[in-house]
C-alpha atoms as a PDB file:
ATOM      1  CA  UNK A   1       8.673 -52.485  -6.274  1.00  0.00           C
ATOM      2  CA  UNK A   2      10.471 -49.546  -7.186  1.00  0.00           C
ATOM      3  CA  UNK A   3       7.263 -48.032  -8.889  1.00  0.00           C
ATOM      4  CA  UNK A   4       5.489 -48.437  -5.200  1.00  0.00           C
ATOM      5  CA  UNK A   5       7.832 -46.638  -3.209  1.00  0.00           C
ATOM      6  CA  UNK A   6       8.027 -43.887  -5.660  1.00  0.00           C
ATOM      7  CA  UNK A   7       4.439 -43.442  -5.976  1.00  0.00           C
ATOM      8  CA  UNK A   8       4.281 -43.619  -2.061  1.00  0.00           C
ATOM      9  CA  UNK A   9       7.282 -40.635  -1.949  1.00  0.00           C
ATOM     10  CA  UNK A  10       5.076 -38.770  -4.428  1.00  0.00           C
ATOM     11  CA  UNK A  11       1.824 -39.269  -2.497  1.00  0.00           C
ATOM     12  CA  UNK A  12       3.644 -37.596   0.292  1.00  0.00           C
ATOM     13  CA  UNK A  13       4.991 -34.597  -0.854  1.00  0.00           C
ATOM     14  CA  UNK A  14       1.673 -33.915  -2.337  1.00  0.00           C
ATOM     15  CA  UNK A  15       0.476 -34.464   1.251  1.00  0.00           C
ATOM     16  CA  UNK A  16       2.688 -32.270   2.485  1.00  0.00           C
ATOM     17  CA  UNK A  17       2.523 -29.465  -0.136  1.00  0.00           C
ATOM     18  CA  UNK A  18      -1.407 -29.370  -0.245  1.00  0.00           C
ATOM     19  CA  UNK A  19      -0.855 -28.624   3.832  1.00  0.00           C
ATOM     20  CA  UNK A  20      -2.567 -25.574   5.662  1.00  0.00           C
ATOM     21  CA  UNK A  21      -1.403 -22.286   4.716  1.00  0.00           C
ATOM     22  CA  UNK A  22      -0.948 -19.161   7.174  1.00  0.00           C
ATOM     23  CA  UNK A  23      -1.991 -15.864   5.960  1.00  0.00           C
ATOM     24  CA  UNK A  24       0.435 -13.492   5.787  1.00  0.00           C
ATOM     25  CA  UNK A  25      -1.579 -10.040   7.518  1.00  0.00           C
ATOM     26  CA  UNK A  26       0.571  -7.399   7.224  1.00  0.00           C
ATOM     27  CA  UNK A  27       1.268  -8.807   3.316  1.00  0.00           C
ATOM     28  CA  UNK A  28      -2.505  -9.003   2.934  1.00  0.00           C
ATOM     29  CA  UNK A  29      -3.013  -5.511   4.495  1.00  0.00           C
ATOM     30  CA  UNK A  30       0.578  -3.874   2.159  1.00  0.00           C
ATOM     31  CA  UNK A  31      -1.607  -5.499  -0.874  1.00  0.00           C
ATOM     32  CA  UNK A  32      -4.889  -3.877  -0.181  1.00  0.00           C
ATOM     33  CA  UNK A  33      -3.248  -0.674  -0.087  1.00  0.00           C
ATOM     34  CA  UNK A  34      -1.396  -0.785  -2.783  1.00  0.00           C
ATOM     35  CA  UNK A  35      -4.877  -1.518  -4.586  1.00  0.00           C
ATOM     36  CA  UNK A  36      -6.435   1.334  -3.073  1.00  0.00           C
ATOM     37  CA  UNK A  37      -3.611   3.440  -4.163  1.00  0.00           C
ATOM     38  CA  UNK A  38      -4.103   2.407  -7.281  1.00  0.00           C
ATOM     39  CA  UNK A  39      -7.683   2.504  -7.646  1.00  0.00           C
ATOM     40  CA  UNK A  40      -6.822   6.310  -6.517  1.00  0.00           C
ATOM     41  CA  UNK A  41      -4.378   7.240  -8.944  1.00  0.00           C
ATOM     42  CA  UNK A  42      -6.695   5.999 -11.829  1.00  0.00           C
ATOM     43  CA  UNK A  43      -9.086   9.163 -10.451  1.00  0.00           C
ATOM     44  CA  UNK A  44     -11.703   7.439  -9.140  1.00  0.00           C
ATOM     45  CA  UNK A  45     -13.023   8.259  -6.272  1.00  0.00           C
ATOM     46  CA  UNK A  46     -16.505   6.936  -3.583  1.00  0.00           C
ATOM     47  CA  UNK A  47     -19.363   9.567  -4.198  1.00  0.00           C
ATOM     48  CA  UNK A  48     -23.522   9.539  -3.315  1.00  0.00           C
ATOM     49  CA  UNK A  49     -25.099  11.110  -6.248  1.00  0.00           C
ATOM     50  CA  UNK A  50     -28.615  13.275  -5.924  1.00  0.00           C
ATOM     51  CA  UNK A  51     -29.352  13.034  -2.018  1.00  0.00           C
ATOM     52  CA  UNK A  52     -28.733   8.826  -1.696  1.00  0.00           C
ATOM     53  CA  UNK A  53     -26.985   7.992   1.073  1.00  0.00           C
ATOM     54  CA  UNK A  54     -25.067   4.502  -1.185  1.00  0.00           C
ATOM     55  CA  UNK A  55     -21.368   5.302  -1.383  1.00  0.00           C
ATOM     56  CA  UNK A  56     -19.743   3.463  -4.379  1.00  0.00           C
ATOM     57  CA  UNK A  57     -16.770   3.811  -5.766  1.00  0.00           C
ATOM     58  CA  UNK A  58     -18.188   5.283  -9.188  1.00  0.00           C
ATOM     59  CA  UNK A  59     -16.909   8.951  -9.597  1.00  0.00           C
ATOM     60  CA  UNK A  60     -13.893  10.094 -11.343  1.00  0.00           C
ATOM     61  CA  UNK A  61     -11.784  13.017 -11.013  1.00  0.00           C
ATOM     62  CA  UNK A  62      -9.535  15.269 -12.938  1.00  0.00           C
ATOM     63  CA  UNK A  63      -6.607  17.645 -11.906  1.00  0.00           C
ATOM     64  CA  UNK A  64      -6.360  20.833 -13.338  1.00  0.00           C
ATOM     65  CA  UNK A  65      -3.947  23.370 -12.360  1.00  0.00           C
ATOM     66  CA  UNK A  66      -5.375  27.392 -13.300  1.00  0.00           C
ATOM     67  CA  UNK A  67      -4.100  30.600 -12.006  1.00  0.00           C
ATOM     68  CA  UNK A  68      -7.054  30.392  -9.353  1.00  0.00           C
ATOM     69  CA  UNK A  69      -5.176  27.173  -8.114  1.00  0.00           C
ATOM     70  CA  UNK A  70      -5.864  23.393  -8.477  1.00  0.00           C
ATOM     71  CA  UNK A  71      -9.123  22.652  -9.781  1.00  0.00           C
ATOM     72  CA  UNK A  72     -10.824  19.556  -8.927  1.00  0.00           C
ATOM     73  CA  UNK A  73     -13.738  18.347 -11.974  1.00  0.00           C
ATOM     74  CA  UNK A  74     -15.550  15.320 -10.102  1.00  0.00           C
ATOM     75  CA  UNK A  75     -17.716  13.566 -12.226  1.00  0.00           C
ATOM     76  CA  UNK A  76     -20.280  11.190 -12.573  1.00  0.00           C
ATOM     77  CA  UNK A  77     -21.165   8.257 -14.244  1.00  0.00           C
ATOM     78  CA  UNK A  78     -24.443  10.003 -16.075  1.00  0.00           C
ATOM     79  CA  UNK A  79     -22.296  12.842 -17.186  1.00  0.00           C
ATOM     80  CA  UNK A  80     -23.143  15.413 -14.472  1.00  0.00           C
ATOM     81  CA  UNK A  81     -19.912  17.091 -12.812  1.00  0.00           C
ATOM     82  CA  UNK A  82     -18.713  19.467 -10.103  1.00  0.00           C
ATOM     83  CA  UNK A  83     -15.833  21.537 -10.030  1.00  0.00           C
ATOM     84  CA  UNK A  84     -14.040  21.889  -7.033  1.00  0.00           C
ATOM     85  CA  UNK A  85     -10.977  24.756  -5.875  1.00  0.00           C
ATOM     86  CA  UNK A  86      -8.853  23.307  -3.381  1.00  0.00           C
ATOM     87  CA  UNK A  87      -7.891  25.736  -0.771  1.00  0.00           C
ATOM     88  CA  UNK A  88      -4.832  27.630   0.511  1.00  0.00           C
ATOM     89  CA  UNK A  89      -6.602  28.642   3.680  1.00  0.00           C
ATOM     90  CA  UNK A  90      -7.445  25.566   5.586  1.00  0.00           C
ATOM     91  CA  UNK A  91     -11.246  24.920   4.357  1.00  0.00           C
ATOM     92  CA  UNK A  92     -10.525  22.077   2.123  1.00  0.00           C
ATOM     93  CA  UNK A  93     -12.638  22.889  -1.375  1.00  0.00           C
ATOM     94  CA  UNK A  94     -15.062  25.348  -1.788  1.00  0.00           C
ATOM     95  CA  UNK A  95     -17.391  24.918  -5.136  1.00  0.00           C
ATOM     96  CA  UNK A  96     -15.365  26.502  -7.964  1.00  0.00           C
ATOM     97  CA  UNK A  97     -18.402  27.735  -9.990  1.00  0.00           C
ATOM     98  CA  UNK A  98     -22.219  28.582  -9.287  1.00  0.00           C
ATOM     99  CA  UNK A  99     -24.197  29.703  -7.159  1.00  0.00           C
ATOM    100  CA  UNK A 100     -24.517  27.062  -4.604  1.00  0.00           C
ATOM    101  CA  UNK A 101     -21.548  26.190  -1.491  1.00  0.00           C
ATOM    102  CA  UNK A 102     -19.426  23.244  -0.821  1.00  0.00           C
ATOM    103  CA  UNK A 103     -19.835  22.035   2.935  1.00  0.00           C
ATOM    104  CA  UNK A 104     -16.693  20.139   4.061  1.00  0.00           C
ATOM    105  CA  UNK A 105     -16.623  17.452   6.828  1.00  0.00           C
ATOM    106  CA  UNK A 106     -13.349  16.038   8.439  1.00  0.00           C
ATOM    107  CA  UNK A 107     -14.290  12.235   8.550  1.00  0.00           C
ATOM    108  CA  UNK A 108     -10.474  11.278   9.658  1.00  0.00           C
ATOM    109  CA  UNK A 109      -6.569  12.758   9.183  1.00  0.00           C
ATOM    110  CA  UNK A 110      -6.648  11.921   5.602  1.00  0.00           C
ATOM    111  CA  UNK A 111     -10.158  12.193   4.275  1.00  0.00           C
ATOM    112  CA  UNK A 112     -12.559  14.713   4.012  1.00  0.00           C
ATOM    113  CA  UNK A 113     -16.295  14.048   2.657  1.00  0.00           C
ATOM    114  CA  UNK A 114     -17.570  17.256  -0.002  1.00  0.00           C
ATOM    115  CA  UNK A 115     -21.223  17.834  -0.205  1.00  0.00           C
ATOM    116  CA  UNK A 116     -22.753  19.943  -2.889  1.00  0.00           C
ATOM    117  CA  UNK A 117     -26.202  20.340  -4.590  1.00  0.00           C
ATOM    118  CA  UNK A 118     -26.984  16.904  -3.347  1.00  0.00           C
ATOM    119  CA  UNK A 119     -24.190  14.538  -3.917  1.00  0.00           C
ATOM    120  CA  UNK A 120     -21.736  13.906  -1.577  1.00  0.00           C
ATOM    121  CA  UNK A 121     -17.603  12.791  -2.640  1.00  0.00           C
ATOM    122  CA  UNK A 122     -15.008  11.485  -0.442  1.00  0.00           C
ATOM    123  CA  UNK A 123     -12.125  12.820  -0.905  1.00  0.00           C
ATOM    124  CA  UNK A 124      -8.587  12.291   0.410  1.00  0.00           C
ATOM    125  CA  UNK A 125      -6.643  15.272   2.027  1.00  0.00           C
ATOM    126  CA  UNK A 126      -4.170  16.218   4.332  1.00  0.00           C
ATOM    127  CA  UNK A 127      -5.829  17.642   7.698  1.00  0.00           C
ATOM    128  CA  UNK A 128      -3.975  20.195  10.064  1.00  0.00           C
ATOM    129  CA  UNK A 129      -4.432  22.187  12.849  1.00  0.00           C
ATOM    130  CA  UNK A 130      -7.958  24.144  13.586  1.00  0.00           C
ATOM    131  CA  UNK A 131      -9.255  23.388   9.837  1.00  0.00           C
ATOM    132  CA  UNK A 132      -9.782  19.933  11.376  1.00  0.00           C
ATOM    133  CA  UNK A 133     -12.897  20.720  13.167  1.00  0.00           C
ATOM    134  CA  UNK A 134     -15.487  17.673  12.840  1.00  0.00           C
ATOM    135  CA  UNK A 135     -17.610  19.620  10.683  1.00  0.00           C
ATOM    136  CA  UNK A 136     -16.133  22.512   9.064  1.00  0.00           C
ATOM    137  CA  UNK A 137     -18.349  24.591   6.379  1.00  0.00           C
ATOM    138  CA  UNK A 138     -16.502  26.435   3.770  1.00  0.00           C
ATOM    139  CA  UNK A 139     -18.250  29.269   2.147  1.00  0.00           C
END
């Protein structure tokens, strides 16, 4: 008799345990960015190589302080790079070497999308004042 009612107890906690669950948002939505964070601070970063207009999140990046400022090397997954000078001046990045010109779009107050010879990065920034014209160019 014993071994019934315990089995019974049992049965019901399980019951009760295996219950419906709530989700938790704003833990879901502190998790996701915590991810994103640290997807970020491994240096990778979303990019559209040679015209293509699929984002992925395949690029990496590398920091480089010089006496010209911070330098910015994004590269790709085939090898390919661009280097990048951040600004002082409010335009974001302008290319750091060669002959062709970064063209900088505000997409919202912390991201910025860089397009140059063909690929296109996303990048994150810090957007103030005038520079945040939709569709800034820097030279």
């Amino acid at each position: 008799m014993s071994m019934r009612i315990s089995s019974g107890i049992l049965l019901a906690l399980c019951a009760t345990a295996c219950g419906e669950t709530k989700t938790d948002h704003g833990a879901l939505a502190k998790v996701e960015a915590e991810q994103r964070a640290a997807v970020e601070d491994k240096g990778e970063l979303i990019c559209a190589q040679g015209g293509s207009g699929d984002f992925a999140r395949v690029c990496t990046i590398d920091r480089e302080t010089t006496a010209d400022g911070l330098i910015l090397t994004v590269r790709h997954p085939d090898g390919a790079f661009h280097r990048l000078l951040v600004t002082k001046d409010g335009r974001g990045v302008v290319a750091a070497d060669g002959a062709e010109q970064a063209r900088v779009t505000v997409l919202a107050d912390n991201k910025i999308e860089v397009a140059l010879g063909g690929d296109r990065y996303r990048l994150p920034a810090t957007v103030r004042g005038p520079a945040a014209a939709p569709s800034s160019t820097a030279p």
